[in-house]
Protein backbone atom coordinates (compact mmCIF):
# COMPACT_ATOMS: atom_id res chain seq x y z
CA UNK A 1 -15.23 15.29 -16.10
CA UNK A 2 -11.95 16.14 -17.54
CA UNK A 3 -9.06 14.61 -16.75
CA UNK A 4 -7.88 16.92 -13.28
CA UNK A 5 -3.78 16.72 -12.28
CA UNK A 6 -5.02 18.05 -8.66
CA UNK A 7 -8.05 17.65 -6.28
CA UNK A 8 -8.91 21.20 -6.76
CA UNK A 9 -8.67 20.77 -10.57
CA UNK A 10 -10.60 17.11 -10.05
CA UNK A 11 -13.54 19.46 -7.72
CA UNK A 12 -13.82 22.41 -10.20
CA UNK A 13 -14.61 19.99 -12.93
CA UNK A 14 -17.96 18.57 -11.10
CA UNK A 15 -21.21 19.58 -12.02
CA UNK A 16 -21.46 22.65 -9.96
CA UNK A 17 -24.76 20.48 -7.83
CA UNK A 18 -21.88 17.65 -6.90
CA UNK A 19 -19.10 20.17 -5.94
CA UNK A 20 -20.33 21.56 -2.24
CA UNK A 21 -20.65 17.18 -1.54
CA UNK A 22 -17.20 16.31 -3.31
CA UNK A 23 -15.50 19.21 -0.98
CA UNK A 24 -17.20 18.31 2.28
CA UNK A 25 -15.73 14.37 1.33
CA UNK A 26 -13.00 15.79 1.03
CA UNK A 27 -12.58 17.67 4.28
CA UNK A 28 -13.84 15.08 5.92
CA UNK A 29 -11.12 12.68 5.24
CA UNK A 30 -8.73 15.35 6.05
CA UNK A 31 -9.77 16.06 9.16
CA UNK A 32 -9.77 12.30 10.05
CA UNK A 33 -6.44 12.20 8.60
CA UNK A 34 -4.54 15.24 8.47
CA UNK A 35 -1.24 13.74 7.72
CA UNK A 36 -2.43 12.24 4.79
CA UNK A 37 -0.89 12.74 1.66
CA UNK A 38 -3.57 14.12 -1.73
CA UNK A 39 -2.81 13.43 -4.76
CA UNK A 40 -4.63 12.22 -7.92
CA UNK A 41 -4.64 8.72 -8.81
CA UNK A 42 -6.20 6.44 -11.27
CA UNK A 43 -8.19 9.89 -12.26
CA UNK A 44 -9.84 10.20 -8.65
CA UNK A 45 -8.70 11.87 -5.39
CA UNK A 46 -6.44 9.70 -3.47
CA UNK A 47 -5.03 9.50 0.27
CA UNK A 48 -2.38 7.83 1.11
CA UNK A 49 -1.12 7.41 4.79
CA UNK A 50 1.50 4.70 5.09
CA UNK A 51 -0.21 3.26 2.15
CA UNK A 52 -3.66 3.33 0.03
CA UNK A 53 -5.83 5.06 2.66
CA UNK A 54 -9.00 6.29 0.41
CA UNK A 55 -9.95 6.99 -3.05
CA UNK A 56 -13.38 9.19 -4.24
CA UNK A 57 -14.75 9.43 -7.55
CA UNK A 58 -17.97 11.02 -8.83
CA UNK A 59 -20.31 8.87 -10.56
CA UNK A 60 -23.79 10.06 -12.05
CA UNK A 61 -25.61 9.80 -8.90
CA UNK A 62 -23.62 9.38 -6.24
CA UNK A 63 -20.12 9.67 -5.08
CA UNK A 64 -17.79 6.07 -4.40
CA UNK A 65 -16.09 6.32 -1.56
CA UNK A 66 -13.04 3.42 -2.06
CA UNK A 67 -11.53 2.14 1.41
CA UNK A 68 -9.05 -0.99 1.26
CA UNK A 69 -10.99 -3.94 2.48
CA UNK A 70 -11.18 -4.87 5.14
CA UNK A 71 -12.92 -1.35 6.34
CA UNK A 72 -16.50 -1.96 4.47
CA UNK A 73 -17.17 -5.21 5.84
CA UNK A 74 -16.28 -4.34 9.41
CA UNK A 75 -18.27 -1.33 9.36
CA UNK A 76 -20.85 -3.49 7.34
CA UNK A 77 -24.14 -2.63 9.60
CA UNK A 78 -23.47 0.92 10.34
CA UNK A 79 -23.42 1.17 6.39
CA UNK A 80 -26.45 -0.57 6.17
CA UNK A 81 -28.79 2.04 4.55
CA UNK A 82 -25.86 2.42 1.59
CA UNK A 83 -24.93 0.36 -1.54
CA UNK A 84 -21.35 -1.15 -0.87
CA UNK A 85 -18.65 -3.66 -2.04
CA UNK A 86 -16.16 -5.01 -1.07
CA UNK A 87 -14.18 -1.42 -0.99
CA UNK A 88 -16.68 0.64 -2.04
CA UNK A 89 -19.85 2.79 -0.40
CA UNK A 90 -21.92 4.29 -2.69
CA UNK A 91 -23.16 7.60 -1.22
CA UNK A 92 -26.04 9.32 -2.88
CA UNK A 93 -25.59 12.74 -4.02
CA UNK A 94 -28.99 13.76 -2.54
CA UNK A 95 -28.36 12.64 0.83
CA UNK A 96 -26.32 13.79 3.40
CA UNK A 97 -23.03 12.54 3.81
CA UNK A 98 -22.56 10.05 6.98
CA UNK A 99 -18.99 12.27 8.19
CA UNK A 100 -18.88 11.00 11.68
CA UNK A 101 -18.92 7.11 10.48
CA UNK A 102 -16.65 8.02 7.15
CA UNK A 103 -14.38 9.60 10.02
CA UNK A 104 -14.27 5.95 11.83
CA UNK A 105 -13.98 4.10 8.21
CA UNK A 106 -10.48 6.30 7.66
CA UNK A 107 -8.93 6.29 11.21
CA UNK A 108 -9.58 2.58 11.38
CA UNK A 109 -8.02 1.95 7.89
CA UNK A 110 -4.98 4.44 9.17
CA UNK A 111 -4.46 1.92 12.14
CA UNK A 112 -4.15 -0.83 9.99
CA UNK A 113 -1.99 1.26 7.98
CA UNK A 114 0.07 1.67 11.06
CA UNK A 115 0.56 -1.77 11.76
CA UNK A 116 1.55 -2.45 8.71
CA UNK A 117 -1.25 -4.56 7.63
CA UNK A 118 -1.91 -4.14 4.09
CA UNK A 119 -4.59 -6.76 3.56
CA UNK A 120 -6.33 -5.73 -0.01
């Protein structure tokens, strides 16, 4: 992918079977978090809401969805059936994205936003 200075730019640049998945990521962290700021950082599609909210990036075979810890590890059974690090979930580009629990993952990082608890 080339090198993209916006999200839209970033989206276009996708294989054209990763794009429909990259934009419904993306609308689903807006609609979580529609005060959000977008922006490209570090080369990926970045959030920030009173600090580092979210990252994406498109990888071969999935998309990595990149949430400040401590989000992965409190959400750590609901994302169960997904490969995950400390900050990252790994969701496969031929399954459907989990929006309702992605939706949770952002809000509750927002909170802690919020509160001003930037534990990394």
């Amino acid at each position: 992918m080339l090198k993209a200075k916006t999200i839209d730019a970033y989206i276009a640049s996708a294989p054209k079977e990763a794009r429909g998945m990259l934009e419904e990521l993306r609308e689903t962290i807006k609609s979580a978090a529609p005060a959000a700021v977008e922006r490209i950082s570090y080369g990926m599609p970045y959030y920030d809401y009173k600090g580092r909210l979210a990252y994406f990036g498109l990888a071969k075979a999935h998309i990595g969805l990149y949430i400040p810890t401590p989000i992965v590890s409190e959400f750590k059974i609901e994302l169960s059936a997904y490969k995950t690090t400390e900050a990252t979930i790994r969701l496969p580009l031929d399954k459907k994205l989990p929006r309702a629990l992605i939706k949770k993952m952002i809000k509750a990082r927002m909170k802690m936003n919020e509160a001003g608890d930037k534990e990394e």
